[in-house]
C-alpha atoms as a PDB file:
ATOM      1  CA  UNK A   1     -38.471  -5.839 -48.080  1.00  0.00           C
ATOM      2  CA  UNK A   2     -40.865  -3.095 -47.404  1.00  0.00           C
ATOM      3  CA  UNK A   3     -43.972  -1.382 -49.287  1.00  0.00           C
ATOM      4  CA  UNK A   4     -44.443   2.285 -49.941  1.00  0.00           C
ATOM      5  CA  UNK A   5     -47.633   3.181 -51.611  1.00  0.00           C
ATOM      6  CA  UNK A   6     -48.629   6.595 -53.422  1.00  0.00           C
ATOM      7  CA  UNK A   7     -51.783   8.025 -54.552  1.00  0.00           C
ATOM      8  CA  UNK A   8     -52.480  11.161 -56.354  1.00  0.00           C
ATOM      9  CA  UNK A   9     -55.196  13.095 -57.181  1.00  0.00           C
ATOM     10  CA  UNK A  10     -55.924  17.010 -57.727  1.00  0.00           C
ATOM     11  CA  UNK A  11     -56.908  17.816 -54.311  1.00  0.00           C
ATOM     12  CA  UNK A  12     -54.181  15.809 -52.333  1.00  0.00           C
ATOM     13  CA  UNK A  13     -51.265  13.265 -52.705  1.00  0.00           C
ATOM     14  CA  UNK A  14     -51.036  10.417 -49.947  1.00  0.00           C
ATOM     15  CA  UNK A  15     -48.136   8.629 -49.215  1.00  0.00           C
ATOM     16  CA  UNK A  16     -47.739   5.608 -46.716  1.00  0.00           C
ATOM     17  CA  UNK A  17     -44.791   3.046 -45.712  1.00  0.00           C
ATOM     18  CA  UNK A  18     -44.240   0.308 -43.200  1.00  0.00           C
ATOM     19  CA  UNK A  19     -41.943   1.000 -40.626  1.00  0.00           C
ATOM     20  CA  UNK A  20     -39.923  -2.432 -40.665  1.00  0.00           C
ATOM     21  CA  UNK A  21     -36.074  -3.280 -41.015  1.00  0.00           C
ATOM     22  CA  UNK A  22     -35.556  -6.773 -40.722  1.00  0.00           C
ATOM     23  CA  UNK A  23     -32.319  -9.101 -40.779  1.00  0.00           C
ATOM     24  CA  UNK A  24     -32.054 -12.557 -42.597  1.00  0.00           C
ATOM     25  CA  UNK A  25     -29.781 -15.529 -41.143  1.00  0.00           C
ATOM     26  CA  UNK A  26     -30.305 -18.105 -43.201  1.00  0.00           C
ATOM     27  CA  UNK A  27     -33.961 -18.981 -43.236  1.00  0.00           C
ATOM     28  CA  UNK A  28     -34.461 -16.874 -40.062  1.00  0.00           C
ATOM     29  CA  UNK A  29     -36.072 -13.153 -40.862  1.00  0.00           C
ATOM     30  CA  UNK A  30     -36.037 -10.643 -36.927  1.00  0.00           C
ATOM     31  CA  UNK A  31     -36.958  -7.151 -36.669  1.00  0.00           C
ATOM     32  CA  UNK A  32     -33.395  -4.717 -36.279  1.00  0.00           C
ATOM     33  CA  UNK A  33     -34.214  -1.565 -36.112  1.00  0.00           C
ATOM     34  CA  UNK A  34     -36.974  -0.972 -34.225  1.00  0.00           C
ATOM     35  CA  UNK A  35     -37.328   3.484 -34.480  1.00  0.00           C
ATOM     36  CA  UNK A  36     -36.242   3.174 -38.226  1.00  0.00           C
ATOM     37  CA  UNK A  37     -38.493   4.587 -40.413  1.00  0.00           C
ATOM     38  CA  UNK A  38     -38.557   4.640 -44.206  1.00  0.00           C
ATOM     39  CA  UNK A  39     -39.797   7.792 -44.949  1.00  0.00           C
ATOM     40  CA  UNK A  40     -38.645  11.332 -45.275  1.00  0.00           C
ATOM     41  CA  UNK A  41     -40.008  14.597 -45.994  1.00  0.00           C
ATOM     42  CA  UNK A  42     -38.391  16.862 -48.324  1.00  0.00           C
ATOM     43  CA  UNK A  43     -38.809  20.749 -49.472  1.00  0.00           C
ATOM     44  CA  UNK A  44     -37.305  21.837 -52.639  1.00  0.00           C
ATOM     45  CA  UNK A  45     -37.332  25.153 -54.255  1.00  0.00           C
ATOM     46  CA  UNK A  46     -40.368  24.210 -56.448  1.00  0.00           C
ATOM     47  CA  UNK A  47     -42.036  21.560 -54.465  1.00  0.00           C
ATOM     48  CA  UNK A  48     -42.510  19.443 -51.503  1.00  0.00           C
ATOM     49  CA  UNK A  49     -42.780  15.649 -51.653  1.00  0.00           C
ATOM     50  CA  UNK A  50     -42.550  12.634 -49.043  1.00  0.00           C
ATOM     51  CA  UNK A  51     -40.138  10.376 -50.086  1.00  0.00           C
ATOM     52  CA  UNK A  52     -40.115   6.184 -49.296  1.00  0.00           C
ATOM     53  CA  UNK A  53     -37.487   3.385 -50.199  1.00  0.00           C
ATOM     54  CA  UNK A  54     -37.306  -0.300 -50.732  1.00  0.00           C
ATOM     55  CA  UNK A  55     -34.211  -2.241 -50.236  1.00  0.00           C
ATOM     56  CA  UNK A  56     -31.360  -2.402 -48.677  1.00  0.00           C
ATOM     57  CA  UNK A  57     -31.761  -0.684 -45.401  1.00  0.00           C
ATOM     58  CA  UNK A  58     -28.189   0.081 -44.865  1.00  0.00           C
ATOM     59  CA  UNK A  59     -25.451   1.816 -47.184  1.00  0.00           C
ATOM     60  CA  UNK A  60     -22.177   1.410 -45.920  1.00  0.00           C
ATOM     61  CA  UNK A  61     -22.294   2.744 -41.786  1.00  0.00           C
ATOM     62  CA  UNK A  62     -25.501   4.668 -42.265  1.00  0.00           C
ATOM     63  CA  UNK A  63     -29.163   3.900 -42.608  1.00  0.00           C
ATOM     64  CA  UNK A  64     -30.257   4.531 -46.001  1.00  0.00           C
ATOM     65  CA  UNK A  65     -33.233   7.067 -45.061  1.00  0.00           C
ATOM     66  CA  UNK A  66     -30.011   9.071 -43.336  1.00  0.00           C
ATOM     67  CA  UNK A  67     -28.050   8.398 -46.123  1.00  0.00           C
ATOM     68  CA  UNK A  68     -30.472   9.526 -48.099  1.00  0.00           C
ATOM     69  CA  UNK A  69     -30.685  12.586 -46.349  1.00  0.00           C
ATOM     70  CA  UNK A  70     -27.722  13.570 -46.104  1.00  0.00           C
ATOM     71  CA  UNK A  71     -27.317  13.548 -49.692  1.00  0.00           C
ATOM     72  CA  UNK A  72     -30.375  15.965 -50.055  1.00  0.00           C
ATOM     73  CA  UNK A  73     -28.216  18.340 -47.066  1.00  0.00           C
ATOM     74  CA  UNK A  74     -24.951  17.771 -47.102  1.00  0.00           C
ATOM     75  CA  UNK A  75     -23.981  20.150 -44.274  1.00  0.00           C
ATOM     76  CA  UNK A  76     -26.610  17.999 -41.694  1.00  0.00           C
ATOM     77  CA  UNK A  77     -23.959  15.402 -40.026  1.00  0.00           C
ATOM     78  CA  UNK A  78     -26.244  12.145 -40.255  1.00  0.00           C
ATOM     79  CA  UNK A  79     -25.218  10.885 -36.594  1.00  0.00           C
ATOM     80  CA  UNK A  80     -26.388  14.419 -35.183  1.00  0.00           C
ATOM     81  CA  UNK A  81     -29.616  13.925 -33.260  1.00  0.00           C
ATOM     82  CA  UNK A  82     -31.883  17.031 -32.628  1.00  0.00           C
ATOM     83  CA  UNK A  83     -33.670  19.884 -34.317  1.00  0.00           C
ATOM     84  CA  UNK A  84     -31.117  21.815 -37.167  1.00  0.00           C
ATOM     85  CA  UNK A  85     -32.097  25.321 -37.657  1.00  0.00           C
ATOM     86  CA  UNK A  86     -30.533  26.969 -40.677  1.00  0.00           C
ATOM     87  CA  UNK A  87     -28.382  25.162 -43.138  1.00  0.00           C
ATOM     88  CA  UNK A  88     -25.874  26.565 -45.481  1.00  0.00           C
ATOM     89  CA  UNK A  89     -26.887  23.917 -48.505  1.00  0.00           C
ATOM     90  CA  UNK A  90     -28.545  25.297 -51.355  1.00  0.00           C
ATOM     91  CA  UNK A  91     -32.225  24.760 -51.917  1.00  0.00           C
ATOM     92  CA  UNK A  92     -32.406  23.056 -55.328  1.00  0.00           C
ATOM     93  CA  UNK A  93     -34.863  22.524 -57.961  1.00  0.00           C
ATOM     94  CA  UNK A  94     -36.895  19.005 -57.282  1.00  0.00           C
ATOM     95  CA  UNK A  95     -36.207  17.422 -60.468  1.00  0.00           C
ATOM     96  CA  UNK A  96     -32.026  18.441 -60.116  1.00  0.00           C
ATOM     97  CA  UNK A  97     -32.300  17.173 -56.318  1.00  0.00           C
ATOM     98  CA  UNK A  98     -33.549  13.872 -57.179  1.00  0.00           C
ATOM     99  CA  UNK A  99     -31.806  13.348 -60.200  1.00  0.00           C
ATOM    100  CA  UNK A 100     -28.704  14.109 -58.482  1.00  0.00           C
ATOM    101  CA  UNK A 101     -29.646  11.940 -55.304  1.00  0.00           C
ATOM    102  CA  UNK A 102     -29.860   8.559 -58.009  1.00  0.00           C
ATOM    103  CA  UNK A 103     -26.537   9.406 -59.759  1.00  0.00           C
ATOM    104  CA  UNK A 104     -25.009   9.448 -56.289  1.00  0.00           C
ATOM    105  CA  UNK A 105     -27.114   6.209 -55.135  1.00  0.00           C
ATOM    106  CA  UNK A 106     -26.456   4.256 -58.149  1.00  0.00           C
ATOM    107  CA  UNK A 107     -22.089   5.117 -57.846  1.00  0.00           C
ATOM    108  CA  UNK A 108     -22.143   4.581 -53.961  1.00  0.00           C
ATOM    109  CA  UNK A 109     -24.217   0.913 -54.032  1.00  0.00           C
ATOM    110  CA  UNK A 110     -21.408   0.368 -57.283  1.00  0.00           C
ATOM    111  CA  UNK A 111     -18.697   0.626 -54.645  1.00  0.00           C
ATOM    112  CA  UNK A 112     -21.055  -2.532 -52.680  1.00  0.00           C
ATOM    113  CA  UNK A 113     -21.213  -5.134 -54.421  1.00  0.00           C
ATOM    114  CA  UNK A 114     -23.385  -6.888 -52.192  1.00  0.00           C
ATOM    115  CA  UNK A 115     -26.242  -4.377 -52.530  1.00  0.00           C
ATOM    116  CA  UNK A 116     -27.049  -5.648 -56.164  1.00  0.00           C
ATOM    117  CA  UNK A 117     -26.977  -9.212 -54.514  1.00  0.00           C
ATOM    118  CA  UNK A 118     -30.371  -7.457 -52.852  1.00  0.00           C
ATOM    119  CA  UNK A 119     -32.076  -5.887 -55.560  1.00  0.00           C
ATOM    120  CA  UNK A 120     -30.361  -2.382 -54.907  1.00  0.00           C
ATOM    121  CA  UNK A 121     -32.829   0.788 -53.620  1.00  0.00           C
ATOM    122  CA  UNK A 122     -35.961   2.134 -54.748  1.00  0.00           C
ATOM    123  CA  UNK A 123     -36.858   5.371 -53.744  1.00  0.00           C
ATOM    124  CA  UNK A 124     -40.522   6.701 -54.485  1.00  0.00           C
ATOM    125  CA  UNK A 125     -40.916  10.440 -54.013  1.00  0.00           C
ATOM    126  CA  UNK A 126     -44.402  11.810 -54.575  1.00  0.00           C
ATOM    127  CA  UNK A 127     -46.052  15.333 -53.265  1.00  0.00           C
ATOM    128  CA  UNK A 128     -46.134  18.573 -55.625  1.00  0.00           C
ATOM    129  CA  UNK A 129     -44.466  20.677 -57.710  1.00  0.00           C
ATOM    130  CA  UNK A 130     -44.558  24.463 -58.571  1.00  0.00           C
ATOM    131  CA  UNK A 131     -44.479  25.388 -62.089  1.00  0.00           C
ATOM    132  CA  UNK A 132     -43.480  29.670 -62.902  1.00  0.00           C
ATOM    133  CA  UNK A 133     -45.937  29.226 -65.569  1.00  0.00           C
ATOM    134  CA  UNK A 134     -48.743  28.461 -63.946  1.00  0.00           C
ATOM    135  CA  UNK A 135     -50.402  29.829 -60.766  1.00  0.00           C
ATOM    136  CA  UNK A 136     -51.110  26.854 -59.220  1.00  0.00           C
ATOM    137  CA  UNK A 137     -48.946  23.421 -57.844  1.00  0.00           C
ATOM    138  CA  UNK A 138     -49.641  19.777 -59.767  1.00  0.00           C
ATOM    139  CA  UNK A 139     -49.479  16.496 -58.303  1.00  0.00           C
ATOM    140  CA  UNK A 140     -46.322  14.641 -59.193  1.00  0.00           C
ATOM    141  CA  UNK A 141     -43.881  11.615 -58.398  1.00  0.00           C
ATOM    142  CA  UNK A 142     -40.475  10.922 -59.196  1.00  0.00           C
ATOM    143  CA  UNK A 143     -39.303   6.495 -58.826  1.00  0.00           C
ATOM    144  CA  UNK A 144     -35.662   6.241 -58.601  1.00  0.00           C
ATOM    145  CA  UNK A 145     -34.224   2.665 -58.819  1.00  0.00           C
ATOM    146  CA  UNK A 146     -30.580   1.679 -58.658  1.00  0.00           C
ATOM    147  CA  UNK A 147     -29.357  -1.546 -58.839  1.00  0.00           C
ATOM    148  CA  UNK A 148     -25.448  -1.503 -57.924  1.00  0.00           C
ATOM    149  CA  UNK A 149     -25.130  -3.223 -60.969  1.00  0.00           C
ATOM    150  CA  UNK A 150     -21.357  -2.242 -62.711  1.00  0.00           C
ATOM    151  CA  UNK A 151     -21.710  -0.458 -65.845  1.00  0.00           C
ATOM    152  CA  UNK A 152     -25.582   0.479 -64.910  1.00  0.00           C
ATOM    153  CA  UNK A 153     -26.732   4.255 -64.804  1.00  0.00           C
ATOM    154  CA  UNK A 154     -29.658   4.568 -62.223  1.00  0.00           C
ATOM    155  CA  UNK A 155     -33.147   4.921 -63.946  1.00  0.00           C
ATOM    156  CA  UNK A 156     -35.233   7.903 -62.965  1.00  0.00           C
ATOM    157  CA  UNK A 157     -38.936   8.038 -64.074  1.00  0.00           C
ATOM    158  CA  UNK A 158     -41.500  11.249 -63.530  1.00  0.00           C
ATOM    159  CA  UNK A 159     -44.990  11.522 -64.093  1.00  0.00           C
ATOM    160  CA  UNK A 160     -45.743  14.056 -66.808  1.00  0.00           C
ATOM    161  CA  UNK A 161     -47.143  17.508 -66.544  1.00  0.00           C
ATOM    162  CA  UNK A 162     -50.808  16.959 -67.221  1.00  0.00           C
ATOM    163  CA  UNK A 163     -51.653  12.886 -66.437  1.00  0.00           C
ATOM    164  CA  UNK A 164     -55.214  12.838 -65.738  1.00  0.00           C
ATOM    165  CA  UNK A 165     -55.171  14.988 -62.478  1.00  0.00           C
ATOM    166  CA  UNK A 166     -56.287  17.910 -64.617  1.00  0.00           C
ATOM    167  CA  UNK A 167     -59.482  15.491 -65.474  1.00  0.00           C
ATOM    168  CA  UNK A 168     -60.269  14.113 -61.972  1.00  0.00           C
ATOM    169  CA  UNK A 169     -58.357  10.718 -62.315  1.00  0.00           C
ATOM    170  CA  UNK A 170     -56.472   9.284 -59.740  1.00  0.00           C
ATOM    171  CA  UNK A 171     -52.854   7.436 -60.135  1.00  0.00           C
ATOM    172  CA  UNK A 172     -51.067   5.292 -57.749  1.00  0.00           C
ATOM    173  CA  UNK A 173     -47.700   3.903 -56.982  1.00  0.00           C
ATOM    174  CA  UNK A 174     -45.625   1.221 -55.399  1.00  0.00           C
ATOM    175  CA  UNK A 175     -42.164   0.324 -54.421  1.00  0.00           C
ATOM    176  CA  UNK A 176     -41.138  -2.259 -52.406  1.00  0.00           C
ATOM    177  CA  UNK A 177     -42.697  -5.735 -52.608  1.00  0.00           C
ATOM    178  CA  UNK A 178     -44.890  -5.749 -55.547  1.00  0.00           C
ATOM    179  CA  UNK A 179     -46.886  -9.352 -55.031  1.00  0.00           C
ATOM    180  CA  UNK A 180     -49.951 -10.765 -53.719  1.00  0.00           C
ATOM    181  CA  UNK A 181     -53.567  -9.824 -53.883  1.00  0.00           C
ATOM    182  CA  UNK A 182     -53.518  -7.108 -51.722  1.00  0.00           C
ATOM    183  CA  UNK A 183     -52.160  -4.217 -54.451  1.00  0.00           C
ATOM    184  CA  UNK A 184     -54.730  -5.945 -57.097  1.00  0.00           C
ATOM    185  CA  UNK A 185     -57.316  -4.794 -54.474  1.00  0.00           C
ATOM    186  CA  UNK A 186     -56.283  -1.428 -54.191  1.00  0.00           C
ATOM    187  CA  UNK A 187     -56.091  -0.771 -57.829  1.00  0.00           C
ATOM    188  CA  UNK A 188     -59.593  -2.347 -57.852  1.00  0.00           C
ATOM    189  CA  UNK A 189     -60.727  -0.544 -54.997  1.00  0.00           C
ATOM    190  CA  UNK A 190     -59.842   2.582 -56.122  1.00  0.00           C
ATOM    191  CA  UNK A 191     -61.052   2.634 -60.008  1.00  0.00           C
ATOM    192  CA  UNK A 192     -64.320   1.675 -58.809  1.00  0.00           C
ATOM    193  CA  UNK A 193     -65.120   5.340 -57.281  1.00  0.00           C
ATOM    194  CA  UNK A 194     -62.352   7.434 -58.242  1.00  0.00           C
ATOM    195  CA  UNK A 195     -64.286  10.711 -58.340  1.00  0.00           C
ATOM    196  CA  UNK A 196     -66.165   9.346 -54.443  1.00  0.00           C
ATOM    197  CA  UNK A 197     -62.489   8.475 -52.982  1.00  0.00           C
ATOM    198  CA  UNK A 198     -61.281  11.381 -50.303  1.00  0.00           C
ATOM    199  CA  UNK A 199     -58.632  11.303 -48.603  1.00  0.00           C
ATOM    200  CA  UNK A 200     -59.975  10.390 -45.114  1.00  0.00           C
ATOM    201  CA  UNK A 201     -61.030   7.191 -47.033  1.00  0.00           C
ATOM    202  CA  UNK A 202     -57.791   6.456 -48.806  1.00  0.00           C
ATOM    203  CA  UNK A 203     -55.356   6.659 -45.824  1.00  0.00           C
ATOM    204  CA  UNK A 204     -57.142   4.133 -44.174  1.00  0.00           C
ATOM    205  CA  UNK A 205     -57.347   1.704 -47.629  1.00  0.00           C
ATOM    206  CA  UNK A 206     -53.826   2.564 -47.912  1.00  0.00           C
ATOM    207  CA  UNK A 207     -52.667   1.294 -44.413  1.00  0.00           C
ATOM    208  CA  UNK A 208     -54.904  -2.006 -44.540  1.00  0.00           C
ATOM    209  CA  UNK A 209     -53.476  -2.986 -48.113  1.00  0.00           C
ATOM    210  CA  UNK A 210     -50.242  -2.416 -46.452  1.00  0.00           C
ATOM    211  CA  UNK A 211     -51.093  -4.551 -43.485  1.00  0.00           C
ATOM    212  CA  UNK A 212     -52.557  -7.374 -45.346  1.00  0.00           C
ATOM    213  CA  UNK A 213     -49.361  -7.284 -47.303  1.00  0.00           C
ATOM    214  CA  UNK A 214     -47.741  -7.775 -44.301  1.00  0.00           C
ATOM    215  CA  UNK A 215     -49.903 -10.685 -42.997  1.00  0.00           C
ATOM    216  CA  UNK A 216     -49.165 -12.458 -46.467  1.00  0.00           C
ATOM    217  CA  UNK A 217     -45.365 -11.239 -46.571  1.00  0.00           C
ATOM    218  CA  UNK A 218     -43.577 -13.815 -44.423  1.00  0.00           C
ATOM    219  CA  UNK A 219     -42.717 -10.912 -41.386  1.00  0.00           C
ATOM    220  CA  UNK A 220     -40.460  -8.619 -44.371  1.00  0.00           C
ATOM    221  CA  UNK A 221     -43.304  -6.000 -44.002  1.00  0.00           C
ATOM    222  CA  UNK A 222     -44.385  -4.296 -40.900  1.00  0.00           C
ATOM    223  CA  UNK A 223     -47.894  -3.605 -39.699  1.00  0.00           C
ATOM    224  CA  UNK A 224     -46.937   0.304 -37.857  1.00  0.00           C
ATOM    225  CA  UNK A 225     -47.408   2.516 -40.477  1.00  0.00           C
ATOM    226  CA  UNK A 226     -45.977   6.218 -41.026  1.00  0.00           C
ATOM    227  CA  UNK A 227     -48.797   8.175 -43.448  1.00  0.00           C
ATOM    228  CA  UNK A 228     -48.655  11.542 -44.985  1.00  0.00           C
ATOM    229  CA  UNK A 229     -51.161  13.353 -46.211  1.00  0.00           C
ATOM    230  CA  UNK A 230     -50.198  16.528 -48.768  1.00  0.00           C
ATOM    231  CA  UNK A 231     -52.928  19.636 -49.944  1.00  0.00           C
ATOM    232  CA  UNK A 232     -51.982  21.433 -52.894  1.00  0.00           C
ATOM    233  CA  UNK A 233     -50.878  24.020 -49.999  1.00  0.00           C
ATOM    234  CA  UNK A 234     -47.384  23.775 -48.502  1.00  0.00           C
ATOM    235  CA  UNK A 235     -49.083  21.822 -45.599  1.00  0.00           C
ATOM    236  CA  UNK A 236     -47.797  18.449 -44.386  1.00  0.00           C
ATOM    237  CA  UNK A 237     -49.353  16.347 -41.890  1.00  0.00           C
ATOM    238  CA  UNK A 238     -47.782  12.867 -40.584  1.00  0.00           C
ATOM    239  CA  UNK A 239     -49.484  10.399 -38.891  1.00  0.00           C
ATOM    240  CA  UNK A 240     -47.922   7.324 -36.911  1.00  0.00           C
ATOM    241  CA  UNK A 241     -50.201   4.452 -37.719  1.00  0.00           C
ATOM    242  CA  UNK A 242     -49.415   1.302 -35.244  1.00  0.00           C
ATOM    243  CA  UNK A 243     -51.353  -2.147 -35.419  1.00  0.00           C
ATOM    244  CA  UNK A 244     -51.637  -1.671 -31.794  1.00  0.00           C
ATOM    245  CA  UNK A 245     -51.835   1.045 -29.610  1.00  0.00           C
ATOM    246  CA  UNK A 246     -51.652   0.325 -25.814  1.00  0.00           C
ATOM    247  CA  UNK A 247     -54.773   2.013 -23.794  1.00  0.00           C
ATOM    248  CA  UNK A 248     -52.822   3.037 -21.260  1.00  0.00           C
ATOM    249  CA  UNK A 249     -49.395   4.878 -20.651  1.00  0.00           C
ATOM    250  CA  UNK A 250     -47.996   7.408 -22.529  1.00  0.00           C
ATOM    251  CA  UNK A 251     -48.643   8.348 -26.375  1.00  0.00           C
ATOM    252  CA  UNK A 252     -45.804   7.592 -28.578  1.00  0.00           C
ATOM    253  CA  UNK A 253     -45.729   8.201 -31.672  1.00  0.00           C
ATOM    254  CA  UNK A 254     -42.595   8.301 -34.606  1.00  0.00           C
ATOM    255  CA  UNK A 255     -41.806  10.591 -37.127  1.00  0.00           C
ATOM    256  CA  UNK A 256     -39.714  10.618 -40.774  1.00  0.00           C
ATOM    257  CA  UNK A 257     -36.538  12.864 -41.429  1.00  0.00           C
ATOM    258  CA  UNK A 258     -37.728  16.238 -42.312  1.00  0.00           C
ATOM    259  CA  UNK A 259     -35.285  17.887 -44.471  1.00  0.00           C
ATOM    260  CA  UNK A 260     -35.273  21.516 -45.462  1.00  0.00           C
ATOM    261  CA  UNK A 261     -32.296  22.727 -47.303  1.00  0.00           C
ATOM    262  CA  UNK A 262     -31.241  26.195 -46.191  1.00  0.00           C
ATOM    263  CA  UNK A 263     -34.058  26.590 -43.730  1.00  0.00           C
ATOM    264  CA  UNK A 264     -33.451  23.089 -41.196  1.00  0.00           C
ATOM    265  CA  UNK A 265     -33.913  19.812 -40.920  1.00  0.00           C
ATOM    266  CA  UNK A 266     -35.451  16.886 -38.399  1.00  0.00           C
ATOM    267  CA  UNK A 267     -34.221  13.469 -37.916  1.00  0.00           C
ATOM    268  CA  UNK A 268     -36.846  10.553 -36.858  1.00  0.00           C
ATOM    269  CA  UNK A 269     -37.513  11.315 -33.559  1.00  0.00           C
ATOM    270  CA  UNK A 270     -39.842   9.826 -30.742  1.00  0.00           C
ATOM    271  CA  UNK A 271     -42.523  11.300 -29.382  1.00  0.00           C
ATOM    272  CA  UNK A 272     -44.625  11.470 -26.271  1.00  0.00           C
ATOM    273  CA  UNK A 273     -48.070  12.900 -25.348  1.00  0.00           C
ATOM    274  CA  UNK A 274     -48.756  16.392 -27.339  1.00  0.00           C
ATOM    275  CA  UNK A 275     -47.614  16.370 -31.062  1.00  0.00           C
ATOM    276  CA  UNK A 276     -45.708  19.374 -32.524  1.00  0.00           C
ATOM    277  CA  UNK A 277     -46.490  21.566 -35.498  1.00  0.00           C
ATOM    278  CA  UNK A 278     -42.941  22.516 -37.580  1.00  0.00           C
ATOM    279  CA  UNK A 279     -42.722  25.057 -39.624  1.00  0.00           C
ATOM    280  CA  UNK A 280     -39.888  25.074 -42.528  1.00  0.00           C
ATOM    281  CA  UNK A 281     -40.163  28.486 -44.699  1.00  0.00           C
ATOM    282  CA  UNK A 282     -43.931  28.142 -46.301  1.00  0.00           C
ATOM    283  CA  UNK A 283     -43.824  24.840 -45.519  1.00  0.00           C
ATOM    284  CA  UNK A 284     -46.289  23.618 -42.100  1.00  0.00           C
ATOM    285  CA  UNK A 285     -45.831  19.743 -40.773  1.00  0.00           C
ATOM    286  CA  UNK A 286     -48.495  18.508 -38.488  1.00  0.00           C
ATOM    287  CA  UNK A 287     -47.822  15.839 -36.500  1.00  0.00           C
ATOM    288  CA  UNK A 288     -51.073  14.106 -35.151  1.00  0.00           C
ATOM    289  CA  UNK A 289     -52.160  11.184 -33.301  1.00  0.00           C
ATOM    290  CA  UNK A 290     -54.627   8.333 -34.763  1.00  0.00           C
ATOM    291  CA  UNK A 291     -56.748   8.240 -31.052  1.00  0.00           C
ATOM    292  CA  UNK A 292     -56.426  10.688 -28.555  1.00  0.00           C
ATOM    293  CA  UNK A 293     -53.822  10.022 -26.018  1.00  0.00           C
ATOM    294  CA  UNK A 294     -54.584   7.642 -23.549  1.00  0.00           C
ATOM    295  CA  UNK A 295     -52.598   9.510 -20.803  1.00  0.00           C
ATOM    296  CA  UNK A 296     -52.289  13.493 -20.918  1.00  0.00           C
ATOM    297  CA  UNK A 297     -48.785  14.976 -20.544  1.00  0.00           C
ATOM    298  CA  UNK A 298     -46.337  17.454 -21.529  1.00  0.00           C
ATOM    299  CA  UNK A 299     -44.448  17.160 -25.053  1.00  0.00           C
ATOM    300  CA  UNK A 300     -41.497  14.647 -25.231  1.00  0.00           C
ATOM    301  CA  UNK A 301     -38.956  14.560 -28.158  1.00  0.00           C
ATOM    302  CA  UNK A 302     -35.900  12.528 -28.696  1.00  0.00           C
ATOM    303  CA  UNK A 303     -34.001  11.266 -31.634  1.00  0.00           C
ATOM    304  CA  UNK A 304     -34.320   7.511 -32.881  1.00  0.00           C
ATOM    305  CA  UNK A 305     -31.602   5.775 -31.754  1.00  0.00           C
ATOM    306  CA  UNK A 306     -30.127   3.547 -34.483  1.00  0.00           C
ATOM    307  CA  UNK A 307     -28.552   0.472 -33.965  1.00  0.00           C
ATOM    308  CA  UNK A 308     -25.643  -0.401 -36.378  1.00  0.00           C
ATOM    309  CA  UNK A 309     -25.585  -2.361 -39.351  1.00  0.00           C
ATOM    310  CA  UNK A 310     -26.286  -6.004 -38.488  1.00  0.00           C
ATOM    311  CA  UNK A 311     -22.942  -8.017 -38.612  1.00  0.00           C
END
């Protein structure tokens, strides 16, 4: 199980997720893949969102965050590792991408029956999207569930055009494991200064509901964190959040699948020491570190390496 968490408001959308893949053997729950991370960063023709999933972490050979991706560019080969620049897949309209993306889901976990046996995916996709009509971009998020079920069409919900951002309110979202105190807190947390809450606030809220999930979880949720924070601006900036950070040696910090039909795309990839700016189109991703670096050195960038599906 994991827990992805959005927040919107008119001035920014947040998204964070744990970093965890587990395995269950019997009663036992251990940690599988350890660079895996359940995030991904997507530009559209009309928008830009971060997207998270809950569920099962592997569909058929292939992670489901490459999976996922691969559905969103279908001319990136998922085992390739490095930096893509250009792609010959068409840039598509948010709401056709994702809508598309859970009719695929829904008939590939169909073919699987065990993935209902799991609860199927989730896949929570929040950032911003353009409208022609209007000069300006407006907070949204699209939840995607499938369950594998037979005879089951995926269900696909979006926020509406004008929800309260327009007003100064503030909405939030979850996938993932739903239970326990911690969420009630946020929710509580966060209605009790909603026009007061900034961003450099929420992050942090964000990450310790996340973590105290985590404590009270039973090890299915992970304490390293990836969060994203989102302007109205096509700006992006990613943040690896760990529990612990060593104080010395090298940085080194993870970051999601960055895909960018037509322009490029960016599987998770390690880092070390100095943290890269990417640009895709309009779109700028920041990569920076919680602390400073407790060790100086020269930028370092490899792909995760993923281990295969447990047996």
């Amino acid at each position: 199980m994991t827990l992805v968490l959005a927040l919107m408001s008119r001035s920014w959308v947040l998204h964070t997720s744990d970093r965890l893949v587990t395995v269950k053997r019997r009663t036992r729950v251990s940690p599988h893949d350890t660079e895996a991370n359940k995030s991904l960063i997507y530009l559209a023709r009309d928008g830009w969102v971060a997207l998270g999933y809950a569920g099962v972490a592997y569909i058929g050979d292939l992670p489901t965050d490459a999976w996922i991706a691969h559905q969103l560019i279908p001319d990136r080969d998922p085992d390739e590792s490095g930096f893509m620049v250009g792609s010959s897949a068409p840039r598509r309209q948010l709401g056709d991408a994702l809508r598309g993306l859970a009719v695929a889901l829904q008939a590939e976990l169909q073919r699987r029956p065990s993935a209902a046996l799991f609860g199927g995916v989730t896949i929570l996709a929040s950032g911003w999207k353009l409208d022609r009509a209007a000069p300006f971009a407006r907070p949204t998020t699209i939840r995607i569930h499938a369950s594998g079920r037979p005879g089951e069409s995926a269900a696909v919900f979006q926020t509406g055009k004008y929800w309260g951002w327009e007003r100064g309110r503030l909405r939030w979202y979850a996938a993932g494991d739903l239970s326990g105190d911690p969420l009630a807190d946020l929710e509580a947390r966060i209605l009790a200064h909603p026009a007061t809450l900034f961003e450099t606030d929420a992050l942090p809220l964000m990450v310790d509901v996340t973590r105290r999930a985590s404590t009270a979880g039973g090890g299915t949720i992970g304490q390293d964190c990836i969060s994203i924070y989102m302007p109205p601006e096509p700006r992006i900036v990613v943040q690896y959040r760990p529990a612990h950070r060593s104080s010395s040696g090298p940085s080194t910090d993870y970051s999601p699948w960055v895909v960018a039909p037509g322009l490029g795309s960016m599987p998770p990839t390690r880092i070390t020491h100095r943290l890269p700016r990417v640009s895709m189109g309009r779109l700028t991703i920041e990569f920076v570190n919680e602390l400073p670096p407790a060790i100086d050195g020269p930028l370092s960038m490899r792909s995760a390496q993923r281990p295969a599906p447990p047996a």
